[in-house]
N, C-alpha and C. Protein backbone atom coordinates (compact mmCIF):
# COMPACT_ATOMS: atom_id res chain seq x y z
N UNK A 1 28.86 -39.58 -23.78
CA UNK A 1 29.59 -40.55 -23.00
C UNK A 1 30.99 -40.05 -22.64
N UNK A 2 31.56 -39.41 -23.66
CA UNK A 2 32.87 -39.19 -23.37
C UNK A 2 33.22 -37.84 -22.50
N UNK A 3 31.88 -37.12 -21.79
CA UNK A 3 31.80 -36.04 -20.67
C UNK A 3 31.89 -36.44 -19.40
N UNK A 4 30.66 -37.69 -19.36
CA UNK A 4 31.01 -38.42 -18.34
C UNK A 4 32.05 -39.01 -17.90
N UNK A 5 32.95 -39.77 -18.58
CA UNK A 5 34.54 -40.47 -18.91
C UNK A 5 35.16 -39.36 -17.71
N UNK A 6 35.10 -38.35 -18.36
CA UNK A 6 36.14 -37.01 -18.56
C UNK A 6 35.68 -36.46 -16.61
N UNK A 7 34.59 -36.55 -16.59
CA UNK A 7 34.63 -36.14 -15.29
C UNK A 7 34.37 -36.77 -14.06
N UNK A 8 34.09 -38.10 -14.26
CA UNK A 8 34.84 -39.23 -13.53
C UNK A 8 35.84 -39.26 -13.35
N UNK A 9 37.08 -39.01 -14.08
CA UNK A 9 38.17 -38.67 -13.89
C UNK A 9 38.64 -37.63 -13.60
N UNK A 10 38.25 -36.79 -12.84
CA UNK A 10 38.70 -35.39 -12.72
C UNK A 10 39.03 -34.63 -13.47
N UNK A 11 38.44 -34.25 -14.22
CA UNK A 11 38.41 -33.15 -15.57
C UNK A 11 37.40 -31.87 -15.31
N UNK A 12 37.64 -30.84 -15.95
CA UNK A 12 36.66 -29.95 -16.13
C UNK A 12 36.50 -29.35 -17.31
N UNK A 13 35.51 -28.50 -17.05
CA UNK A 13 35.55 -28.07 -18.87
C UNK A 13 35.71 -26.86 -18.80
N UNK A 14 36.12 -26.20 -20.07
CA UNK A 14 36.13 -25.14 -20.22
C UNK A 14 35.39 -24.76 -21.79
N UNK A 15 34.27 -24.24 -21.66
CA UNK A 15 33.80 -23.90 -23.02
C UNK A 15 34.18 -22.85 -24.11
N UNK A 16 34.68 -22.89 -24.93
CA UNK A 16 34.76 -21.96 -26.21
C UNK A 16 33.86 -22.23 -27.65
N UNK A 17 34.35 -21.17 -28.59
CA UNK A 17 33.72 -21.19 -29.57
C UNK A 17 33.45 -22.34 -30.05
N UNK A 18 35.37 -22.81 -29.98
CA UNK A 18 35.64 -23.76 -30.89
C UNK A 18 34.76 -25.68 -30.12
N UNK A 19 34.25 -25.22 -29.28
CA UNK A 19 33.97 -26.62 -28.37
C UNK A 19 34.12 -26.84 -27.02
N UNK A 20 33.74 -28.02 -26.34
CA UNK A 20 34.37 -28.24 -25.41
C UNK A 20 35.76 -28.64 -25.33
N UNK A 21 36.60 -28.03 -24.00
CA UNK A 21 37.79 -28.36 -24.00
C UNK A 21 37.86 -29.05 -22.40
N UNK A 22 38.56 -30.27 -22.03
CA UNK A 22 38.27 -30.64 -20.83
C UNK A 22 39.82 -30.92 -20.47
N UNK A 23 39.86 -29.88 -19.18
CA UNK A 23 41.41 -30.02 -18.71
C UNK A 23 41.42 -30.21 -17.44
N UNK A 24 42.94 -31.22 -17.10
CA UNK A 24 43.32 -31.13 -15.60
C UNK A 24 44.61 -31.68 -15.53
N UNK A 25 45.23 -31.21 -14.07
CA UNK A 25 46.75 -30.72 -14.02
C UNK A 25 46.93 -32.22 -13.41
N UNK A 26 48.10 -32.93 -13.71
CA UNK A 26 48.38 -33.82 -13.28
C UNK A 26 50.50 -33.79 -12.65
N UNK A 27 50.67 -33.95 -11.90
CA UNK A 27 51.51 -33.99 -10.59
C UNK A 27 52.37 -34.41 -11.72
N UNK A 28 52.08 -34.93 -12.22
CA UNK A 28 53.80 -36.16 -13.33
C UNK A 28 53.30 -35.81 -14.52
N UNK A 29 52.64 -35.73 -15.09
CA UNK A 29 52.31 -35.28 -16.62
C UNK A 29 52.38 -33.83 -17.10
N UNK A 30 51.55 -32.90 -16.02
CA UNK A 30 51.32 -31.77 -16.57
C UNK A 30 49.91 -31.52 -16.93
N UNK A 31 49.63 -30.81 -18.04
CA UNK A 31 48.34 -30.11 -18.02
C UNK A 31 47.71 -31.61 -19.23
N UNK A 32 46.52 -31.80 -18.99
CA UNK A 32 46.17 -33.20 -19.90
C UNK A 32 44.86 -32.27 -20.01
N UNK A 33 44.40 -32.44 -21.97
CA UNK A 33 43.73 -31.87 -22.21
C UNK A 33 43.21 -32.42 -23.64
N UNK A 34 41.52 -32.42 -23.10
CA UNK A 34 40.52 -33.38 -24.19
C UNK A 34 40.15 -32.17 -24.43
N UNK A 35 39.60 -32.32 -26.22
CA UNK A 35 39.35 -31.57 -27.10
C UNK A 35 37.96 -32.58 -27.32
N UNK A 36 36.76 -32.41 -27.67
CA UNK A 36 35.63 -33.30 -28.09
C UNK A 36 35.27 -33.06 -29.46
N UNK A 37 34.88 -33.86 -29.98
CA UNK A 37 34.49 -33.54 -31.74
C UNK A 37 32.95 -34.75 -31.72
N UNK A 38 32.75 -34.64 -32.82
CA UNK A 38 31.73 -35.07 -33.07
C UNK A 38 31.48 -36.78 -32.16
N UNK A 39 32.71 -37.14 -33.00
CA UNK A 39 32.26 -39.08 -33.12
C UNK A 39 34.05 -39.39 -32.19
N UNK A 40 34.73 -38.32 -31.55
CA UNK A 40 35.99 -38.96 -30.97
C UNK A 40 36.35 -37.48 -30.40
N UNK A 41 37.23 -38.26 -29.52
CA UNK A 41 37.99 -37.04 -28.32
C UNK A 41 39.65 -37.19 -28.71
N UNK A 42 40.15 -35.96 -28.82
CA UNK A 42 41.44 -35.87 -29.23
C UNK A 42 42.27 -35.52 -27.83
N UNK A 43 43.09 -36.18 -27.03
CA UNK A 43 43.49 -35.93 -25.75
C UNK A 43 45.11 -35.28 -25.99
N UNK A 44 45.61 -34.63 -25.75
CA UNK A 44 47.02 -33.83 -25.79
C UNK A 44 47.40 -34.05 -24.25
N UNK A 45 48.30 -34.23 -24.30
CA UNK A 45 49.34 -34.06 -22.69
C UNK A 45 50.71 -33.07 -23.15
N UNK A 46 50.39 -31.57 -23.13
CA UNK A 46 51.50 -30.77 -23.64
C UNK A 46 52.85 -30.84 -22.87
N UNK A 47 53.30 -31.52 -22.25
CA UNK A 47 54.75 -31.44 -21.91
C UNK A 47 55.31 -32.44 -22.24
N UNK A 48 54.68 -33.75 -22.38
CA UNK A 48 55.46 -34.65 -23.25
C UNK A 48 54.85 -34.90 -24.95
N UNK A 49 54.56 -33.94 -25.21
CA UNK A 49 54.20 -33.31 -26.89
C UNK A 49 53.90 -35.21 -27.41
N UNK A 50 52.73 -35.62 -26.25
CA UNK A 50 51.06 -36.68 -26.57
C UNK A 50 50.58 -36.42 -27.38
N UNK A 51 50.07 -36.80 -28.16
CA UNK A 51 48.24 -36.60 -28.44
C UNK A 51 48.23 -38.11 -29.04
N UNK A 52 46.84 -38.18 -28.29
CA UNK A 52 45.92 -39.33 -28.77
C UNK A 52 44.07 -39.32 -29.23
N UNK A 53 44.17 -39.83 -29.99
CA UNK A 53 42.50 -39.65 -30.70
C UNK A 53 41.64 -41.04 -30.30
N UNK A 54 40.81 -40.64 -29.89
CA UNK A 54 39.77 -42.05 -29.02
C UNK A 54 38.21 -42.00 -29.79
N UNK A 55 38.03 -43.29 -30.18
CA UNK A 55 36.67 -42.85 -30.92
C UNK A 55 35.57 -43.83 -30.07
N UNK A 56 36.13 -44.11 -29.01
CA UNK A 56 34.77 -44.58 -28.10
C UNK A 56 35.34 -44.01 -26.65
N UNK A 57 34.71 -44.42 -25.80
CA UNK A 57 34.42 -43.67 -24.27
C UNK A 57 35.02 -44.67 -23.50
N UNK A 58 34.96 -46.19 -24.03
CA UNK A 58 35.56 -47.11 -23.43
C UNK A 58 37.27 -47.11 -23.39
N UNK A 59 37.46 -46.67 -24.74
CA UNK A 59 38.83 -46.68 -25.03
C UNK A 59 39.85 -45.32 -23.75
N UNK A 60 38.80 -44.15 -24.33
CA UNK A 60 39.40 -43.50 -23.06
C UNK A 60 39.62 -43.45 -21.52
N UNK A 61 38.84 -43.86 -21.25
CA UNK A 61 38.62 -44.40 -20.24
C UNK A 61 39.86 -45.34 -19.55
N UNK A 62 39.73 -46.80 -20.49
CA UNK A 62 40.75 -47.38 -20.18
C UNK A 62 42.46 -46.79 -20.21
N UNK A 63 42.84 -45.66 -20.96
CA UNK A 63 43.47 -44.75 -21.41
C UNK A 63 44.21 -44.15 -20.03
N UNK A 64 43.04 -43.26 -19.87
CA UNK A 64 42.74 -42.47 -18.46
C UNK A 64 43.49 -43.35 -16.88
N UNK A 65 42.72 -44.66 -17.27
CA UNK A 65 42.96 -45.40 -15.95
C UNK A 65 44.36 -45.78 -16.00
N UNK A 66 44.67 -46.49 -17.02
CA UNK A 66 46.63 -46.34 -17.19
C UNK A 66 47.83 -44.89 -16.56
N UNK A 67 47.23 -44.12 -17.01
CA UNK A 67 47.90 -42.90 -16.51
C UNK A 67 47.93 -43.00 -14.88
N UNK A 68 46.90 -43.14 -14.49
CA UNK A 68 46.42 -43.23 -13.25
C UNK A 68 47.68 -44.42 -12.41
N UNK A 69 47.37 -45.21 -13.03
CA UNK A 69 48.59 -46.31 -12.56
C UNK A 69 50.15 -46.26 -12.67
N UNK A 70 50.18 -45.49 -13.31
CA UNK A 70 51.82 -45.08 -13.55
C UNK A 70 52.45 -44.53 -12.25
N UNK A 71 53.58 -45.32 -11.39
CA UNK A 71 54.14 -45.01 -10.62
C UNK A 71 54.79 -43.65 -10.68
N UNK A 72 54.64 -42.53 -10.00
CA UNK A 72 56.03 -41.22 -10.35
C UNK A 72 57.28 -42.19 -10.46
N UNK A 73 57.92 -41.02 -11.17
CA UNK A 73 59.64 -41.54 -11.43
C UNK A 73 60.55 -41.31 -10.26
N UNK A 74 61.33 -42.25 -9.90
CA UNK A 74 62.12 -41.97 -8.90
C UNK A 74 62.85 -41.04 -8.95
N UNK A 75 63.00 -40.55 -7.67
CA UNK A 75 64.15 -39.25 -7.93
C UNK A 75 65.63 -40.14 -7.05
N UNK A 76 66.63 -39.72 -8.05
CA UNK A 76 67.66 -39.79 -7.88
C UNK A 76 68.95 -38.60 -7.15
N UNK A 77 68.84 -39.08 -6.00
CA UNK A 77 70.29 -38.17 -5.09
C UNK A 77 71.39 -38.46 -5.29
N UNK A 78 71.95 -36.98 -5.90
CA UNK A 78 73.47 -37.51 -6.43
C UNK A 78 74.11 -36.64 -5.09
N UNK A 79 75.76 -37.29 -4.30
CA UNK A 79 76.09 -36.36 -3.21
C UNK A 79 77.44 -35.79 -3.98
């Protein structure tokens, strides 16, 4: 469930030893990146030093869609 989540939302994967890793670049966040484990997905957003652990598909999801809604930050012109 939580593959599907992940690429509904524009994610991709990248496979290693250690697992799936599912990443994608976001405009205001940076690089956002699910780690999968057995029974929960561990999500990191490395530039604002995130992480969150989700143990259903619903939770991320709803997660996911918040980000999504977050206005960018205004930029401020100083003269």
């Amino acid at each position: 469930m939580f593959k599907n989540v992940l690429r509904r939302n524009g994610f991709w994967c990248k496979r290693a030893s250690g697992g799936d890793t599912f990443l994608k670049h976001d405009s205001i966040f940076g690089g956002i990146y699910v780690t999968l484990e057995k029974k929960w997905a561990v999500l990191k957003i490395v530039d604002r030093d995130i992480i969150h652990v989700f143990r259903s598909a619903k939770q991320l999801e709803d997660y996911l869609k918040g980000l999504e809604e977050r206005e960018p930050p205004s930029i401020i012109r100083q003269k």
